[in-house]
PDB file of N, CA and C in Angstrom:
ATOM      1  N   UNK A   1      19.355  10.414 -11.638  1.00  0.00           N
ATOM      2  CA  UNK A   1      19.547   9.241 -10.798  1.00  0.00           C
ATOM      3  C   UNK A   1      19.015   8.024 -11.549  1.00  0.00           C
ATOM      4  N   UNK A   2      19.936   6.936 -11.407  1.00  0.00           N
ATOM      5  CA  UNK A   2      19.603   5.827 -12.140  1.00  0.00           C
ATOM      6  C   UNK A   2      18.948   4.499 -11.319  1.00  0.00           C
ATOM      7  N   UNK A   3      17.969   3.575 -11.963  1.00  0.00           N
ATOM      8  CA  UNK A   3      17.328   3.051 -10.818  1.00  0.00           C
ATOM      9  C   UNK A   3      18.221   1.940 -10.698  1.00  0.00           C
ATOM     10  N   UNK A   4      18.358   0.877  -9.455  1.00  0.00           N
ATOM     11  CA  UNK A   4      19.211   0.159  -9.028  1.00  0.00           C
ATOM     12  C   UNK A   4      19.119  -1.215  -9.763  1.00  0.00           C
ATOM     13  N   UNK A   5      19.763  -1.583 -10.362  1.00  0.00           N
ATOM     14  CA  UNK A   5      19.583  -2.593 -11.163  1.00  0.00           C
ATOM     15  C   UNK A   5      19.521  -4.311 -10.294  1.00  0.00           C
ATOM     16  N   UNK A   6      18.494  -5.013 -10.983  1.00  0.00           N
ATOM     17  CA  UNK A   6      17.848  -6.324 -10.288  1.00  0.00           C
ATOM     18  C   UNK A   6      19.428  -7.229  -9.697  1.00  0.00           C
ATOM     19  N   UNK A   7      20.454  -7.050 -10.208  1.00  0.00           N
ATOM     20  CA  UNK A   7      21.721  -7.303  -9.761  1.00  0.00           C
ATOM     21  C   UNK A   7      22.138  -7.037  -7.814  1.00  0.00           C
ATOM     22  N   UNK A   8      21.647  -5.823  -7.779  1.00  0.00           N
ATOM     23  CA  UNK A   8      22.211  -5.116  -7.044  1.00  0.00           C
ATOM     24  C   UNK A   8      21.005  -5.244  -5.426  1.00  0.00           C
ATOM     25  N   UNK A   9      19.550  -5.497  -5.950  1.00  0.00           N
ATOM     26  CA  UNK A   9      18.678  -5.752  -5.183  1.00  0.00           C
ATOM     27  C   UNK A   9      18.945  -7.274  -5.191  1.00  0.00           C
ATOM     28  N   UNK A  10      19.384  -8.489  -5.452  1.00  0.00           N
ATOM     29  CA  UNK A  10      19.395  -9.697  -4.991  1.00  0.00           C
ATOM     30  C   UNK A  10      20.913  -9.707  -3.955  1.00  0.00           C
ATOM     31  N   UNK A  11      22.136  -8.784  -4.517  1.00  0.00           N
ATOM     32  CA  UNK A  11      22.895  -8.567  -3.343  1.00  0.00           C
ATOM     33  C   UNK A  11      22.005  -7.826  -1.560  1.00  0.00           C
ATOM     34  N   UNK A  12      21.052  -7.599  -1.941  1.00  0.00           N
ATOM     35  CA  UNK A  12      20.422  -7.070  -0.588  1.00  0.00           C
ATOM     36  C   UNK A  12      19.567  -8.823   0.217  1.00  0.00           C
ATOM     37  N   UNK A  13      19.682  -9.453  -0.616  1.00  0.00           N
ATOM     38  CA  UNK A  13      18.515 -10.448   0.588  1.00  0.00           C
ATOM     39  C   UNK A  13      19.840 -11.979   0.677  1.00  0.00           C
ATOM     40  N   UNK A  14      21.399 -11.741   0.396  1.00  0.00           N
ATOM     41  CA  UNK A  14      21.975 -12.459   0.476  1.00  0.00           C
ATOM     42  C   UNK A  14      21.921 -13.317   1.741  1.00  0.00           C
ATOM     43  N   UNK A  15      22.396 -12.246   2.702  1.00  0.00           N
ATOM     44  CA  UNK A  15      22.199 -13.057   3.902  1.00  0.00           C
ATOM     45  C   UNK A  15      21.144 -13.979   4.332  1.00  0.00           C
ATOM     46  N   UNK A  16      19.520 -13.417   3.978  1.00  0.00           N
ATOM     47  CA  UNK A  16      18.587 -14.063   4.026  1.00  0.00           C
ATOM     48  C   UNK A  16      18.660 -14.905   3.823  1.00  0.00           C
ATOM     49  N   UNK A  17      19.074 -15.537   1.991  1.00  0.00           N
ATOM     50  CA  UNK A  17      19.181 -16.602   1.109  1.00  0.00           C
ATOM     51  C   UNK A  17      20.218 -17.858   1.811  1.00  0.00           C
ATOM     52  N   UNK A  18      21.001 -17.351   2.413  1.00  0.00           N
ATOM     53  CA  UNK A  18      22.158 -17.744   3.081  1.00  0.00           C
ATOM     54  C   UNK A  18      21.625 -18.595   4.673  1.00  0.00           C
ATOM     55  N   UNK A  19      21.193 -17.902   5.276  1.00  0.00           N
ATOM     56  CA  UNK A  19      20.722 -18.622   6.157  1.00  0.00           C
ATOM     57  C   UNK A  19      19.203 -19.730   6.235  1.00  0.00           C
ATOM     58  N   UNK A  20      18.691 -19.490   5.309  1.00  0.00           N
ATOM     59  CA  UNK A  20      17.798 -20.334   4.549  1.00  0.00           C
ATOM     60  C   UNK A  20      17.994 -21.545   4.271  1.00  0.00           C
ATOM     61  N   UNK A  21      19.003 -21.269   3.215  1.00  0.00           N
ATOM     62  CA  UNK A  21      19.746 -22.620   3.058  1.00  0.00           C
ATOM     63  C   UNK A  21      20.092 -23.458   4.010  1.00  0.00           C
ATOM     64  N   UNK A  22      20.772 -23.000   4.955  1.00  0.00           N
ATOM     65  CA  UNK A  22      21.603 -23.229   6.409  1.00  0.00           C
ATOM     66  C   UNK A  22      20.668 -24.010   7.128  1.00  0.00           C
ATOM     67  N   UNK A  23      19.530 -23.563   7.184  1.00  0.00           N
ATOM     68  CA  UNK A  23      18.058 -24.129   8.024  1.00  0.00           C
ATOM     69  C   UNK A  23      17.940 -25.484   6.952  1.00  0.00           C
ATOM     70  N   UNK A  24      17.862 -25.404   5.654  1.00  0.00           N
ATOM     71  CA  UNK A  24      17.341 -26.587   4.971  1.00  0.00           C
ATOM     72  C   UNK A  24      18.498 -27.462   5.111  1.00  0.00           C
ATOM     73  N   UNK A  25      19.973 -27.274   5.250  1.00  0.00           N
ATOM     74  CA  UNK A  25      20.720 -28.382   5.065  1.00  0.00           C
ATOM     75  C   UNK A  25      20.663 -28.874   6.573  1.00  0.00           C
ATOM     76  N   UNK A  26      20.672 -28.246   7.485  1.00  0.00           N
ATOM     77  CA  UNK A  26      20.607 -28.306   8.718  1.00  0.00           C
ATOM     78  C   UNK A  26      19.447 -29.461   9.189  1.00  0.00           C
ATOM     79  N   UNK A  27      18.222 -29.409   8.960  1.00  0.00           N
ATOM     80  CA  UNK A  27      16.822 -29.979   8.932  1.00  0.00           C
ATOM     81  C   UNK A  27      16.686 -30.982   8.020  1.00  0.00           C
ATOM     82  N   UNK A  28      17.707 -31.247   7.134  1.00  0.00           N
ATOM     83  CA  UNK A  28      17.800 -32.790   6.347  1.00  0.00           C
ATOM     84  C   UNK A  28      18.523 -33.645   6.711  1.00  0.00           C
ATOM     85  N   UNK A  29      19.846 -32.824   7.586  1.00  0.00           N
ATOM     86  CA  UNK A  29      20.899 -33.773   8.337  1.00  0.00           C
ATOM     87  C   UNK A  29      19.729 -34.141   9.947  1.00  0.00           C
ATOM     88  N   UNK A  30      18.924 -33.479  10.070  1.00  0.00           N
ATOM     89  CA  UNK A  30      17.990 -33.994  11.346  1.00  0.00           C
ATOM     90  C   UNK A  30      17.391 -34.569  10.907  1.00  0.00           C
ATOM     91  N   UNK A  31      16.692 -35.060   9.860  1.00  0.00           N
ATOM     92  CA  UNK A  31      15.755 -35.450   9.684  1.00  0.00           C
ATOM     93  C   UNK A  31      16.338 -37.179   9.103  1.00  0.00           C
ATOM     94  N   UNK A  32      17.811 -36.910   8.063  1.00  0.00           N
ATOM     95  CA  UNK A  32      18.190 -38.046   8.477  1.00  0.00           C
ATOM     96  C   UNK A  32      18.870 -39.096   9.617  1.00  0.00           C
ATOM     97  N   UNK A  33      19.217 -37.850  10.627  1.00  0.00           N
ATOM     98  CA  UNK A  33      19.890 -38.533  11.888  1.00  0.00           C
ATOM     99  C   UNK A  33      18.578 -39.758  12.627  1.00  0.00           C
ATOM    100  N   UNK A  34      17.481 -38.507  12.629  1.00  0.00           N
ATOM    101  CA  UNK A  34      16.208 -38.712  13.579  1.00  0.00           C
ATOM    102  C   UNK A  34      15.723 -39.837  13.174  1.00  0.00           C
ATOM    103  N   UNK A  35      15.653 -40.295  11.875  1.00  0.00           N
ATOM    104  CA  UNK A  35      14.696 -41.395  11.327  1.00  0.00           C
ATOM    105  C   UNK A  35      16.021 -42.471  11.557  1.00  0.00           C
ATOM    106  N   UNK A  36      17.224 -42.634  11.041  1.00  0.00           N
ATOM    107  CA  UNK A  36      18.128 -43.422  11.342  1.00  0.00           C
ATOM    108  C   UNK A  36      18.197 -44.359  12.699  1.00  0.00           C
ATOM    109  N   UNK A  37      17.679 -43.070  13.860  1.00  0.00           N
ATOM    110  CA  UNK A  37      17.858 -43.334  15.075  1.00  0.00           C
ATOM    111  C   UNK A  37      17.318 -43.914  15.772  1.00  0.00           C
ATOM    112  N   UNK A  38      15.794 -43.770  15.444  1.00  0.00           N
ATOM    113  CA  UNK A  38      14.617 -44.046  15.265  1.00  0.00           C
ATOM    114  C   UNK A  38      13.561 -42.443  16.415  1.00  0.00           C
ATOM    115  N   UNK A  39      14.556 -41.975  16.569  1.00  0.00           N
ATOM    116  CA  UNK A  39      14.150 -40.603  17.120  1.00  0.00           C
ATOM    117  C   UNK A  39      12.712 -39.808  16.582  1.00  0.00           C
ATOM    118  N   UNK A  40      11.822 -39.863  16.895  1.00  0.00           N
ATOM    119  CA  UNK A  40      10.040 -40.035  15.901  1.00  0.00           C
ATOM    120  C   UNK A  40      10.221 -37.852  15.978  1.00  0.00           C
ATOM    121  N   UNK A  41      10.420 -37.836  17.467  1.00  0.00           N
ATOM    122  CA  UNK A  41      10.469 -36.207  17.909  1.00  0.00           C
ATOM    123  C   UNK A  41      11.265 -35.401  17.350  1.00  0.00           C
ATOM    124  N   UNK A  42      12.504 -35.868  16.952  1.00  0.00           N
ATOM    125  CA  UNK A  42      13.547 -35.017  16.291  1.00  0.00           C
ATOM    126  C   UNK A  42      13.539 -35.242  15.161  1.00  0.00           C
ATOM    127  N   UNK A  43      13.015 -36.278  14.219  1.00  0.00           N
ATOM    128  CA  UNK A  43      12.417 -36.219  12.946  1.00  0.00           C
ATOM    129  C   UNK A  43      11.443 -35.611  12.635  1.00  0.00           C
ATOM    130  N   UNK A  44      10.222 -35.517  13.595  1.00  0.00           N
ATOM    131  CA  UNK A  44       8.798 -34.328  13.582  1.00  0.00           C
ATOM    132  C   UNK A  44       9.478 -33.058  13.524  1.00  0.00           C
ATOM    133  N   UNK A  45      10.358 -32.607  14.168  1.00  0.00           N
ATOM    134  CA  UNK A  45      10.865 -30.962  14.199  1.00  0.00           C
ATOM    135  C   UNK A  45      11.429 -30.879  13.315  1.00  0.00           C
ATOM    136  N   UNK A  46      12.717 -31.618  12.757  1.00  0.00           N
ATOM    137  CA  UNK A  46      13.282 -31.450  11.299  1.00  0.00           C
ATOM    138  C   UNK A  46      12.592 -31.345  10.224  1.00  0.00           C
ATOM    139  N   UNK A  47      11.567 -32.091  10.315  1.00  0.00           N
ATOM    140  CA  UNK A  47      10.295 -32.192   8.950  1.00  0.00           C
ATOM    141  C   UNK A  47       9.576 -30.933   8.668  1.00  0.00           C
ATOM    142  N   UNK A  48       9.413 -30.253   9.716  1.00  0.00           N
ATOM    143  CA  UNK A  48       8.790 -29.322  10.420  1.00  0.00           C
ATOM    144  C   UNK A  48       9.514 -28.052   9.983  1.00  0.00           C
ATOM    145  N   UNK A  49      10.841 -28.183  10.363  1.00  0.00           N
ATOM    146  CA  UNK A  49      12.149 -27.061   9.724  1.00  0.00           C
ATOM    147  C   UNK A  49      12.651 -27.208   8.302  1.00  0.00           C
ATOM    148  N   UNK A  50      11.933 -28.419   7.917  1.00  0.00           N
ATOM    149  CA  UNK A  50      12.449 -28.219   6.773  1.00  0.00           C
ATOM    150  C   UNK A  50      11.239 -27.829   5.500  1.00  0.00           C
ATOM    151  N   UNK A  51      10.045 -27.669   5.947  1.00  0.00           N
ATOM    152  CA  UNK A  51       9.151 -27.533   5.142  1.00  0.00           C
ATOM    153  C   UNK A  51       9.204 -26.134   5.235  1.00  0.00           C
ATOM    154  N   UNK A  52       9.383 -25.127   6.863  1.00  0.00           N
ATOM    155  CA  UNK A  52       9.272 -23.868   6.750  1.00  0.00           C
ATOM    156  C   UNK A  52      10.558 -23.298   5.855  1.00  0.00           C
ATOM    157  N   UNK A  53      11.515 -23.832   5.952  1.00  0.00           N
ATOM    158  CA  UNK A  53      12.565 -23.495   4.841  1.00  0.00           C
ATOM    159  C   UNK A  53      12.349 -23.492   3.560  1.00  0.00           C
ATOM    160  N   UNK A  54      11.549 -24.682   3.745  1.00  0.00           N
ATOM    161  CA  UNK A  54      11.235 -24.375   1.789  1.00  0.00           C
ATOM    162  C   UNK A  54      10.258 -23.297   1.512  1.00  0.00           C
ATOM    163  N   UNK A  55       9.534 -23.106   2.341  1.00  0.00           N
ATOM    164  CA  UNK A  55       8.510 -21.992   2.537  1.00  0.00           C
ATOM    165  C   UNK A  55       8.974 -20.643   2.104  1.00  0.00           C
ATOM    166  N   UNK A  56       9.815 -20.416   3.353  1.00  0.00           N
ATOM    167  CA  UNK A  56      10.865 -19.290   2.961  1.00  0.00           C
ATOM    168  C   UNK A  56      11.632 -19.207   1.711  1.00  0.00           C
ATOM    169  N   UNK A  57      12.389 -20.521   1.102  1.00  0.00           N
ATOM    170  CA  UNK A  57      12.998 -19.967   0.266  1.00  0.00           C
ATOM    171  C   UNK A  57      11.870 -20.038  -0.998  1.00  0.00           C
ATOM    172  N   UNK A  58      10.766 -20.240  -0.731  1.00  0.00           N
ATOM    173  CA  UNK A  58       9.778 -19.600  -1.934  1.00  0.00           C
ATOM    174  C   UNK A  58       9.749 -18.578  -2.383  1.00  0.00           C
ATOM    175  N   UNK A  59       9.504 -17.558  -0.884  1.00  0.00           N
ATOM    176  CA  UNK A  59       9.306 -16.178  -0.629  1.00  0.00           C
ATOM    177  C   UNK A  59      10.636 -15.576  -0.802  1.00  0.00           C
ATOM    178  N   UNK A  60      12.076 -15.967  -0.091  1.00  0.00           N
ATOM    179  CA  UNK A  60      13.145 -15.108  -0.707  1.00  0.00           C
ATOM    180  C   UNK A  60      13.472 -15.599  -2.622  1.00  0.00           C
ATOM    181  N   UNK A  61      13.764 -16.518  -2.672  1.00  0.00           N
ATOM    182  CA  UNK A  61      13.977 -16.725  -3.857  1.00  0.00           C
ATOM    183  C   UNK A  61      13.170 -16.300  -5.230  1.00  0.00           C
ATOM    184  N   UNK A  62      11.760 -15.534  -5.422  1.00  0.00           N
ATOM    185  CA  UNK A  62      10.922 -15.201  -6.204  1.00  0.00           C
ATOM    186  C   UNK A  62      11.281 -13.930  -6.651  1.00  0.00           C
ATOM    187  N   UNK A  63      10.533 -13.826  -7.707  1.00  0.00           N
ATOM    188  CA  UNK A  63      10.643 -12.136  -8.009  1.00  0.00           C
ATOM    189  C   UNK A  63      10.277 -11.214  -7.682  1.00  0.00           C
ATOM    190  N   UNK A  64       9.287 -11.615  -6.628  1.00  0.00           N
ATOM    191  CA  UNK A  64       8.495 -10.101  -5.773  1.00  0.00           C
ATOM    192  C   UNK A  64       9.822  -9.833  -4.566  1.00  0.00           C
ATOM    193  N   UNK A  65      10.105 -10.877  -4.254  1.00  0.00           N
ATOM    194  CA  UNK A  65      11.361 -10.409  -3.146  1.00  0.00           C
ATOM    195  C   UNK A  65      12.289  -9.406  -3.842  1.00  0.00           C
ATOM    196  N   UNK A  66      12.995  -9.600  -5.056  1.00  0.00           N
ATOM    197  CA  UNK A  66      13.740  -9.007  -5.513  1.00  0.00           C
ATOM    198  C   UNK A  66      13.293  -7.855  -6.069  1.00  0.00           C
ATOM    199  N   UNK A  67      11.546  -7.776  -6.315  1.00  0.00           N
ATOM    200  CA  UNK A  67      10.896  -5.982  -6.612  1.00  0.00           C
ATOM    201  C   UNK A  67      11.053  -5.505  -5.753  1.00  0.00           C
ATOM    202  N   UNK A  68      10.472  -6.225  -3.967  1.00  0.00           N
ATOM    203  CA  UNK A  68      10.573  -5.062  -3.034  1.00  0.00           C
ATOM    204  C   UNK A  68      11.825  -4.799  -2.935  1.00  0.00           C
ATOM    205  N   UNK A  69      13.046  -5.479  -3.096  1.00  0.00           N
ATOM    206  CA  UNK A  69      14.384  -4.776  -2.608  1.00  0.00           C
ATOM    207  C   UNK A  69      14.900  -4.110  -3.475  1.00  0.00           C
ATOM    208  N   UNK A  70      14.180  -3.952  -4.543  1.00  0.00           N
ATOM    209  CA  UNK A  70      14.941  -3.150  -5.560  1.00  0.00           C
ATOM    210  C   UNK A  70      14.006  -1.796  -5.030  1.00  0.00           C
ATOM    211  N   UNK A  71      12.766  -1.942  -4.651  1.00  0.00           N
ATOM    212  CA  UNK A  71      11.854  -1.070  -4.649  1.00  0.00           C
ATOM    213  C   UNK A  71      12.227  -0.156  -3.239  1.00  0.00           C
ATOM    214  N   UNK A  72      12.695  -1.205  -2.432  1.00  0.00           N
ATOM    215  CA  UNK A  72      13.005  -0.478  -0.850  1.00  0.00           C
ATOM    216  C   UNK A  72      14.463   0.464  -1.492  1.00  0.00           C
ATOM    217  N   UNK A  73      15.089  -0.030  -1.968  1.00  0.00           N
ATOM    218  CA  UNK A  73      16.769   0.820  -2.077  1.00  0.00           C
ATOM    219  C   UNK A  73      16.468   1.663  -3.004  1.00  0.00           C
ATOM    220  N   UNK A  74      15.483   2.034  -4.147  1.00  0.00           N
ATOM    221  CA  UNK A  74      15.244   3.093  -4.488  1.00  0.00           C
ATOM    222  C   UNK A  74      14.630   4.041  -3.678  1.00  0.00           C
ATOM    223  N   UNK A  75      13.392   3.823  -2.661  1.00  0.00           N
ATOM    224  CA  UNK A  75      13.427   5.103  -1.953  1.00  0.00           C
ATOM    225  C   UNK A  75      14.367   5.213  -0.997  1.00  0.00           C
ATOM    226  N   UNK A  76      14.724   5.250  -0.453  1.00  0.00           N
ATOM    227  CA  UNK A  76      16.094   5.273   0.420  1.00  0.00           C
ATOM    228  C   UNK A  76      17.392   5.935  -0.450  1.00  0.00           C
ATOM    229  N   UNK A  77      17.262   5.658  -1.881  1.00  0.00           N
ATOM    230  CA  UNK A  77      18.088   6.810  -2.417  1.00  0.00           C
ATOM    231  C   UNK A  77      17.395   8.065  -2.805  1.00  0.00           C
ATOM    232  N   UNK A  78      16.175   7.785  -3.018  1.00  0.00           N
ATOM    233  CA  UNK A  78      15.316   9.178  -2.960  1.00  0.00           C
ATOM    234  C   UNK A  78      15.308   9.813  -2.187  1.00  0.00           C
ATOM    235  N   UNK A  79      15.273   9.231  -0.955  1.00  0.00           N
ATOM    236  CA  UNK A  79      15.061   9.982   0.483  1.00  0.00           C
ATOM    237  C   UNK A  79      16.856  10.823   0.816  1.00  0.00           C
ATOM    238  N   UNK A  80      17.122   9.980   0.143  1.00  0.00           N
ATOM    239  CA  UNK A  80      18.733  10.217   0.586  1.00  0.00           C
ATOM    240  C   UNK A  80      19.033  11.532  -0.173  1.00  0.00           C
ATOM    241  N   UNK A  81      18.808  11.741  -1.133  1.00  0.00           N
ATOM    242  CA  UNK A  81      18.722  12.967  -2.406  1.00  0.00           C
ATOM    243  C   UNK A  81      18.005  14.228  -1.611  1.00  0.00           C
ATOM    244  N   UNK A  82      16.514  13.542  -1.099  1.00  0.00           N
ATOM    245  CA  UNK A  82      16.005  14.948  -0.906  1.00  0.00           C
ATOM    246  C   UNK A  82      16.409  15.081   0.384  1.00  0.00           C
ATOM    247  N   UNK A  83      17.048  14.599   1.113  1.00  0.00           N
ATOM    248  CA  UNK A  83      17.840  14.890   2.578  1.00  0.00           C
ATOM    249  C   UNK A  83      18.467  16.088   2.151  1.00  0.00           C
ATOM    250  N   UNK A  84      20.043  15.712   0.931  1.00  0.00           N
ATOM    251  CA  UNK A  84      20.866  16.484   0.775  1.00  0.00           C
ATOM    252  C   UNK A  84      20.779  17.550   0.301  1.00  0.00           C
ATOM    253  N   UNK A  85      19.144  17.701  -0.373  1.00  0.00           N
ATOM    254  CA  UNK A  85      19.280  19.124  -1.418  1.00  0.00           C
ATOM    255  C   UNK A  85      17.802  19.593  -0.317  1.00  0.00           C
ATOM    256  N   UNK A  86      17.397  19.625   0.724  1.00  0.00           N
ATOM    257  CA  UNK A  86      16.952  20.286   1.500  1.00  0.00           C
ATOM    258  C   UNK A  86      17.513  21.393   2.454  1.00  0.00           C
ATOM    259  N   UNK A  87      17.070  22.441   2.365  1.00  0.00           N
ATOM    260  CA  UNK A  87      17.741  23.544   2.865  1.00  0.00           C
ATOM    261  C   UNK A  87      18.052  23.527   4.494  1.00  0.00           C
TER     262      UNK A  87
END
């Protein structure tokens, strides 16, 4: 058995990465509506959404994200192996 190559573990946190983004473009279009508007509250929450986004995409975007998912889909094929060759 061959181990899953770093390719194949960044296809696992796509969606993550994906909606991440979504939050940061999302929370810059608030943040420029809010200040435009002069909206102080809906600029505080956008500022707010957009810092935890960057937060997040610290944590998905790094290389420990992509060890554990390489690290999670190798046991899960281990487990999967000794499922099948258990009597």
């Amino acid at each position: 058995m061959k181990p899953p190559s770093p390719l194949a573990a960044q296809g696992a946190l796509w969606l993550d990465r994906l909606l991440c983004t979504l939050v940061a473009l999302l929370a810059a279009a608030s943040l420029g509506y809010g200040l435009r508007s002069g909206l102080d509250g809906l600029a505080g929450m956008a500022l707010s959404a957009l810092v935890a986004a960057g937060w997040a995409a610290k944590v998905l975007f790094g290389s420990p994200a992509l060890r554990r998912a390489q690290a999670v889909r190798a046991a899960l094929a281990r487990a999967s192996c000794a499922h099948e060759h258990s009597p």
